[in-house]
Protein backbone atom coordinates (compact mmCIF):
# COMPACT_ATOMS: atom_id res chain seq x y z
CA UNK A 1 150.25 77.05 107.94
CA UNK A 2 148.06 74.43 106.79
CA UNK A 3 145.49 77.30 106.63
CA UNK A 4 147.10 79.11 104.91
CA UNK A 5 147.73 76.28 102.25
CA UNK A 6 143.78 75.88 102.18
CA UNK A 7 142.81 79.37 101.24
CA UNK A 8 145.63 79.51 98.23
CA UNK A 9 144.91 75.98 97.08
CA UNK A 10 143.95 77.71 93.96
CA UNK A 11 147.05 79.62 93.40
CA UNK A 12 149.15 76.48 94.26
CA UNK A 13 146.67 74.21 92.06
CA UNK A 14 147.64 76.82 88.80
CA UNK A 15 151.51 76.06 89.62
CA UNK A 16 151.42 72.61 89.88
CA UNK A 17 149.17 72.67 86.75
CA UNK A 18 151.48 74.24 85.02
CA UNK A 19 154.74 73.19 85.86
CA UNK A 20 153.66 69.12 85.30
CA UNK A 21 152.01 70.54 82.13
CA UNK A 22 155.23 72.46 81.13
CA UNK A 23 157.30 69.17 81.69
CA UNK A 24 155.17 66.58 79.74
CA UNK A 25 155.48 69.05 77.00
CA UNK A 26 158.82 69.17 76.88
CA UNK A 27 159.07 65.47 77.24
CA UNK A 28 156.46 64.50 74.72
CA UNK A 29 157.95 67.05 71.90
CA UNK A 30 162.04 67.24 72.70
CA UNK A 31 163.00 64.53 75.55
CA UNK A 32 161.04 61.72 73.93
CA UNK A 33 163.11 62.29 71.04
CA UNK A 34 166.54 62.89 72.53
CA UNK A 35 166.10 59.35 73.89
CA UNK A 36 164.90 57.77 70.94
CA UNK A 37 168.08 59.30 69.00
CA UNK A 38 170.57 58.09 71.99
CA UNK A 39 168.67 54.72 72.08
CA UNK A 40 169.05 53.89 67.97
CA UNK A 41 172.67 55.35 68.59
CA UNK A 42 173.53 53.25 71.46
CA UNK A 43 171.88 50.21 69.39
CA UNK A 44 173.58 51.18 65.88
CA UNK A 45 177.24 50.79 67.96
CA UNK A 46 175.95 47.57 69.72
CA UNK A 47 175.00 45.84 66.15
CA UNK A 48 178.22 46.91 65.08
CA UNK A 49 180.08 45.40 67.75
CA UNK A 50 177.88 42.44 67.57
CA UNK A 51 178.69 41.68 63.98
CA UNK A 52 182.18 41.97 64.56
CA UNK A 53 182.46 39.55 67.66
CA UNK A 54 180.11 37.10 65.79
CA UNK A 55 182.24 37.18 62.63
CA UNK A 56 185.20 35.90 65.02
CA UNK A 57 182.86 33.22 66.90
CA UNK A 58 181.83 34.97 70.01
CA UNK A 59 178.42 34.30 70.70
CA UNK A 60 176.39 37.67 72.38
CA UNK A 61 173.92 37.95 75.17
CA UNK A 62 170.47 38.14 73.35
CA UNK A 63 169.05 39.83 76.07
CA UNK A 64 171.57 43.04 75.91
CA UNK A 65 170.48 44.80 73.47
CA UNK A 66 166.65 45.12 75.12
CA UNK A 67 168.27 46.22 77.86
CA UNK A 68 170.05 48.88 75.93
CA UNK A 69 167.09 50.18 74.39
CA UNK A 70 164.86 49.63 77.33
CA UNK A 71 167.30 51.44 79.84
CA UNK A 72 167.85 54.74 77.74
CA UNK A 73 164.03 54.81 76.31
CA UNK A 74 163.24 54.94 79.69
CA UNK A 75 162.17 58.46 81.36
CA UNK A 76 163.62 59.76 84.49
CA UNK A 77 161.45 59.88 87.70
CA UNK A 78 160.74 63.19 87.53
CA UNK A 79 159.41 63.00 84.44
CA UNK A 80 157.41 59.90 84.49
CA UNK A 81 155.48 61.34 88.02
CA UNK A 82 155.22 64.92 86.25
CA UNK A 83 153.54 62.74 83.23
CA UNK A 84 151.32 60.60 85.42
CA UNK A 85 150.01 63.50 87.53
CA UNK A 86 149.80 66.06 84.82
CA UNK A 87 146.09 65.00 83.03
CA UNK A 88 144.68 64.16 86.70
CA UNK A 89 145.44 67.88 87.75
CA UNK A 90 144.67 69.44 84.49
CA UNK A 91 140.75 68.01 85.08
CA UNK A 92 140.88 68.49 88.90
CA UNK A 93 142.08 72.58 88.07
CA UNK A 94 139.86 72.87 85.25
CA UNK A 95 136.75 71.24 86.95
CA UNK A 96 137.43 73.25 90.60
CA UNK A 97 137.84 76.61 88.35
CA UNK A 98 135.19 76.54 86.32
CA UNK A 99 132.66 74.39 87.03
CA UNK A 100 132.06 72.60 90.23
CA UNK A 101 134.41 73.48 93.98
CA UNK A 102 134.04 71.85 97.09
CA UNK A 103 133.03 73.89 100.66
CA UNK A 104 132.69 73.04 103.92
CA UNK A 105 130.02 74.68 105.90
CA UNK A 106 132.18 76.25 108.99
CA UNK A 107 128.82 77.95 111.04
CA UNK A 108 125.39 77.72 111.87
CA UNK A 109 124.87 81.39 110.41
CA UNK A 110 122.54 79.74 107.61
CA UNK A 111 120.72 77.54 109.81
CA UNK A 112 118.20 75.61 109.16
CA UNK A 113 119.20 75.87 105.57
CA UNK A 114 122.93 74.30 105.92
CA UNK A 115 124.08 72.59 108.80
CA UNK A 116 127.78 72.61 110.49
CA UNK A 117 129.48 70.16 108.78
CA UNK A 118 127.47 70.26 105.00
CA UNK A 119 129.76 69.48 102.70
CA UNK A 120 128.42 71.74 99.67
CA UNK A 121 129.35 71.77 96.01
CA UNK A 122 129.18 75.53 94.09
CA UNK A 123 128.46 76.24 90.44
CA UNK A 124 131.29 78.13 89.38
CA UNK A 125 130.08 79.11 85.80
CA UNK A 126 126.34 80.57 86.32
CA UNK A 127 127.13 83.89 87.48
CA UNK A 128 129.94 83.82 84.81
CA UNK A 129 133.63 82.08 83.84
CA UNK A 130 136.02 83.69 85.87
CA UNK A 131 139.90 83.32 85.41
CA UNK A 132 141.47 81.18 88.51
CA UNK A 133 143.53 83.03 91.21
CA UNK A 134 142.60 86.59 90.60
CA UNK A 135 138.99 85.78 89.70
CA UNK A 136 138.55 88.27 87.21
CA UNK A 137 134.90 87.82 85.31
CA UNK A 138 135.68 86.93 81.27
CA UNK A 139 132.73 85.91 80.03
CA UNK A 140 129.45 86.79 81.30
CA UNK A 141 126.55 84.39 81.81
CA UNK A 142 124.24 85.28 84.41
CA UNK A 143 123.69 87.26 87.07
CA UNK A 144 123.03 86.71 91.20
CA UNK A 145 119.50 87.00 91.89
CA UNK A 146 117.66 87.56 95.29
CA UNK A 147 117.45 84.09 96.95
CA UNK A 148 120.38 82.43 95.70
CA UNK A 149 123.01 80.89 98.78
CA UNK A 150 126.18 82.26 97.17
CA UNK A 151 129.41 81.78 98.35
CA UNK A 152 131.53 85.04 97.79
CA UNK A 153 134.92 86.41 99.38
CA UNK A 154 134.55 88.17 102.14
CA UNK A 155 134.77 91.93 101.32
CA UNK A 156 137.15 92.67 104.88
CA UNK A 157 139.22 89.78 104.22
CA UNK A 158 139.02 88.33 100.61
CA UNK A 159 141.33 85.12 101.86
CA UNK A 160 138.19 84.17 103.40
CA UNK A 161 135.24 82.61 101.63
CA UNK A 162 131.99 83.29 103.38
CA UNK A 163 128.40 81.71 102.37
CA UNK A 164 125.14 83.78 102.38
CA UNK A 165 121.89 84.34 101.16
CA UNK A 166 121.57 87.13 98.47
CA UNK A 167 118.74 89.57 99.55
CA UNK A 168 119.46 92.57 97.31
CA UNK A 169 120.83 93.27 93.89
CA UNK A 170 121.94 96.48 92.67
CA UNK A 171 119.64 99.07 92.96
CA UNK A 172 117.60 97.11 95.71
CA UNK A 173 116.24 98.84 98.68
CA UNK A 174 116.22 96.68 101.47
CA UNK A 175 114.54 97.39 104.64
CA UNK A 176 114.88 95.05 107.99
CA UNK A 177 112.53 96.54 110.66
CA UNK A 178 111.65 94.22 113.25
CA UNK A 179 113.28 91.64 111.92
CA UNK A 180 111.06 91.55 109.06
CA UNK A 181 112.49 92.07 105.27
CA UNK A 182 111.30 94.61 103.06
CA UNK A 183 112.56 94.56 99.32
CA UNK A 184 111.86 97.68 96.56
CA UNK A 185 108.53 98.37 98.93
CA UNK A 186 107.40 94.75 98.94
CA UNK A 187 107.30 93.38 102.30
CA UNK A 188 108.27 89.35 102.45
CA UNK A 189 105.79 87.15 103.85
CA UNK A 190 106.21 84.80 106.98
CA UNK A 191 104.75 81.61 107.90
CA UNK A 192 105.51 80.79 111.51
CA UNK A 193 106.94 76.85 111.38
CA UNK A 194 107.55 74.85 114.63
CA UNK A 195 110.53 76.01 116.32
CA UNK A 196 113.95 74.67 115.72
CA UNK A 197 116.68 73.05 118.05
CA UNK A 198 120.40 73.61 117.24
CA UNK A 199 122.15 70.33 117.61
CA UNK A 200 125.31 72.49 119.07
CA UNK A 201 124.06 74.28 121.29
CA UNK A 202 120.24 72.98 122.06
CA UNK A 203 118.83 76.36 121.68
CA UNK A 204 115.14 77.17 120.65
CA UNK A 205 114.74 79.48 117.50
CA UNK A 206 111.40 80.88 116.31
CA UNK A 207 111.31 78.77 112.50
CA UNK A 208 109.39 80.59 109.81
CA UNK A 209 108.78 80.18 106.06
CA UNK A 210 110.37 83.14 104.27
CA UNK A 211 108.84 84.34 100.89
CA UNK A 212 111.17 86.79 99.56
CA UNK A 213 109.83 87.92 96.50
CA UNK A 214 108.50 84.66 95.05
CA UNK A 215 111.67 82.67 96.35
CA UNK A 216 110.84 80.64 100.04
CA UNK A 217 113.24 79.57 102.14
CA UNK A 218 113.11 78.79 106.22
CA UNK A 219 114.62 81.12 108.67
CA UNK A 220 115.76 81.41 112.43
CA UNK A 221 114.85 84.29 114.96
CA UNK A 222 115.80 84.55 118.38
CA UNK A 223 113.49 86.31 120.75
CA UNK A 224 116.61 87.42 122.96
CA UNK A 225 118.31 89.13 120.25
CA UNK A 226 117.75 92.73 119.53
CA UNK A 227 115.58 94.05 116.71
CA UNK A 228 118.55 96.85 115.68
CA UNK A 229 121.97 96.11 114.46
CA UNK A 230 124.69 96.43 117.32
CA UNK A 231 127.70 98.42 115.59
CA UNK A 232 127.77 98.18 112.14
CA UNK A 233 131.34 98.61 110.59
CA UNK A 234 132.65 101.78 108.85
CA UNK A 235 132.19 100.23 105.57
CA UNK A 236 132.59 100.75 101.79
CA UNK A 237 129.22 102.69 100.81
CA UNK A 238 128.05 102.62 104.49
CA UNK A 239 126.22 106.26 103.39
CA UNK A 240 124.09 104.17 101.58
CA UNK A 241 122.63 102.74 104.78
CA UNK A 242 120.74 104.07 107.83
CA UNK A 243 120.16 102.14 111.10
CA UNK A 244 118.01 102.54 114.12
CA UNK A 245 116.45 101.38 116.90
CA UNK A 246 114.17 99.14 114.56
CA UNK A 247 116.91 97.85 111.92
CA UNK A 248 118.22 99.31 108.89
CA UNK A 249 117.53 100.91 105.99
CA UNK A 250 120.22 99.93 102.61
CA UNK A 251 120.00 100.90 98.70
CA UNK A 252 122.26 98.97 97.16
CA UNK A 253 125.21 100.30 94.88
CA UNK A 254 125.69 99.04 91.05
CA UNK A 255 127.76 96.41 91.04
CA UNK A 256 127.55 94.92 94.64
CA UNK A 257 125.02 92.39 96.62
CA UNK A 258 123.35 92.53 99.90
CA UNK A 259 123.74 89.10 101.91
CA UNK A 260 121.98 87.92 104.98
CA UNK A 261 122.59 84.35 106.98
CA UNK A 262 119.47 82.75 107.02
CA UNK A 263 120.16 81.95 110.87
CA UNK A 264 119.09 85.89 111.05
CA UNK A 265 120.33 86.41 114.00
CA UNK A 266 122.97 83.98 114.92
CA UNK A 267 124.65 85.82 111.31
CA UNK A 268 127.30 88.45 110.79
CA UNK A 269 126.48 89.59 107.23
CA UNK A 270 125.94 92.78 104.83
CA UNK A 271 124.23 94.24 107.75
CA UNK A 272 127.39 94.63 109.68
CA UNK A 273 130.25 94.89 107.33
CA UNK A 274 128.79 95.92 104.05
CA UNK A 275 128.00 95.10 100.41
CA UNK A 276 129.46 91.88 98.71
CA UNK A 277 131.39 93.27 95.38
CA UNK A 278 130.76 91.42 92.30
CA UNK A 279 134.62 90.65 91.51
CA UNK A 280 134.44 89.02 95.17
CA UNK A 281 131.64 86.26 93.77
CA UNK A 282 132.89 82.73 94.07
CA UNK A 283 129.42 80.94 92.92
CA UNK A 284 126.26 79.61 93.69
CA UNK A 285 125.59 77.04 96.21
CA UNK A 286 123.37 74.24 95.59
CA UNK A 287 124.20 70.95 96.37
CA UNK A 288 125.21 69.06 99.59
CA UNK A 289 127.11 66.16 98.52
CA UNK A 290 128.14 64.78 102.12
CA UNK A 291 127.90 65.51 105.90
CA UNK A 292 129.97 62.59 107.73
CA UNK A 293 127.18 63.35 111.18
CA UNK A 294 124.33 62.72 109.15
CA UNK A 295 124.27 61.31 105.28
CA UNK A 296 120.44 62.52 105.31
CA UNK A 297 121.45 66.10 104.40
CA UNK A 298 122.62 65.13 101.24
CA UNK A 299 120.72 66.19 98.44
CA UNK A 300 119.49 69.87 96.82
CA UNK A 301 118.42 72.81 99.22
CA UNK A 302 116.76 76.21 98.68
């Protein structure tokens, strides 16, 4: 359940949004002033009666009539909370929609890039604004371009947000042969790094500097792993692909990404269930703001 609440915080985020919106509306334009009304006629009666008792010598309680007024001016519960909380999730929904939204980095499948644990900010607003909830793109700003960590949802299950590397754009032919990228004809370069050691499982991997087209980033191989892809999915555009025993061979379609874990192979990715729609793009990584095991992640990554 609590799951569940996480992956439609967005959808319950909108309601609460607007219900607490729809109230302090209401309040500020029609309940305000049925109170004020009820208050100056509750007031108007009290003078009244006042005048009358003090023309035959009673002497009144000073302090009732501020009672009066301060008792019916005042707003029920559910209104004053709905009032409080309103502006502070109007910015929270407007900020985690279109600008800035949290993640949590669930996997090592883009070691040594982002770590288990990363706590990650995404720029909602440079591939485009997108409404909330359905995600639908409104206004267009930019487009993904090979390189960028993107966090999209994840095209078998798109309750689930998964965070990759993009390695082709439409039209891209991308070739993985022996665990070596290929892009349009234009083979990335490789510069072997000293090897890394997974703080979860304190395994090896062979480290290397990755230029993909003029964008470098470090990447993981494993010796032990095999150089082909071990059954691909039946997937959306899958006859745009062709494996053997040397890797893969993919053109992308219009409209859809290519994405690859930069833990190559420690990743399930476009390789094994397919191409990453554009209506499934969530945004693009590119901050880690906190990682409770070790505050010397935070800061910008590539």
């Amino acid at each position: 359940m609590f799951q569940s609440l996480l992956t439609n915080f967005a959808l319950i985020l909108l309601i609460l949004t607007v219900v607490t919106g729809i109230i302090w509306t209401l309040d500020l334009f029609v309940l305000s002033k049925k109170r004020r009304e009820a208050a100056e006629k509750a007031l108007a009666e009290y003078d009244q009666r006042e005048a009358k008792l003090a023309a035959d010598g009673v002497r009144m309680d000073t302090n009732k009539r501020e009672e009066i007024a301060s008792g019916l001016l005042r707003q029920p519960v559910w209104v004053e909370y709905s009032g409080s909380f309103f502006p502070v999730i109007l910015l929270v929904f407007v900020l985690r929609s279109f600008l800035f939204e949290p993640f949590k980095i669930p996997s090592g499948s883009m070691l040594p890039t982002l770590f288990v644990g990363d706590l990650i900010l995404v720029n909602k607003f440079t591939y485009g604004i997108r409404l909330p909830v359905i995600n639908k793109k409104v206004i267009e700003i930019g487009q993904p371009q090979r390189g960028d960590v993107m966090v999209f949802k994840y095209p078998m299950d798109p309750q689930v947000d998964y965070i990759k590397r993009v390695v082709g754009v439409p039209g891209d032919k991308v070739e993985y042969k022996n665990k070596r990228l290929t892009i349009n004809g234009t083979p990335a370069s490789y510069q072997p790094l000293q090897d890394f050691l997974g703080d979860n499982n304190l395994e090896y991997s062979r480290q290397f500097k990755e230029n993909l087209l003029g964008v470098q980033h470090h990447i993981l191989n494993n010796d032990d792993a095999p150089v082909w892809v071990e059954k691909p999915m039946k997937f959306p555009g899958r006859e745009n692909c062709v494996y053997d025993n040397e890797g893969f061979t993919c053109v992308v379609p219009q409209g859809q990404y290519f994405m690859m874990g930069d833990n190559r192979d420690r990743s399930a990715d476009s390789r094994y269930w397919g191409f990453v729609p554009d209506e499934n793009i969530v945004g693009k990584a590119f901050f880690i703001w906190m990682n409770l095991g070790n505050i010397r992640r935070i800061g910008s990554f590539q």
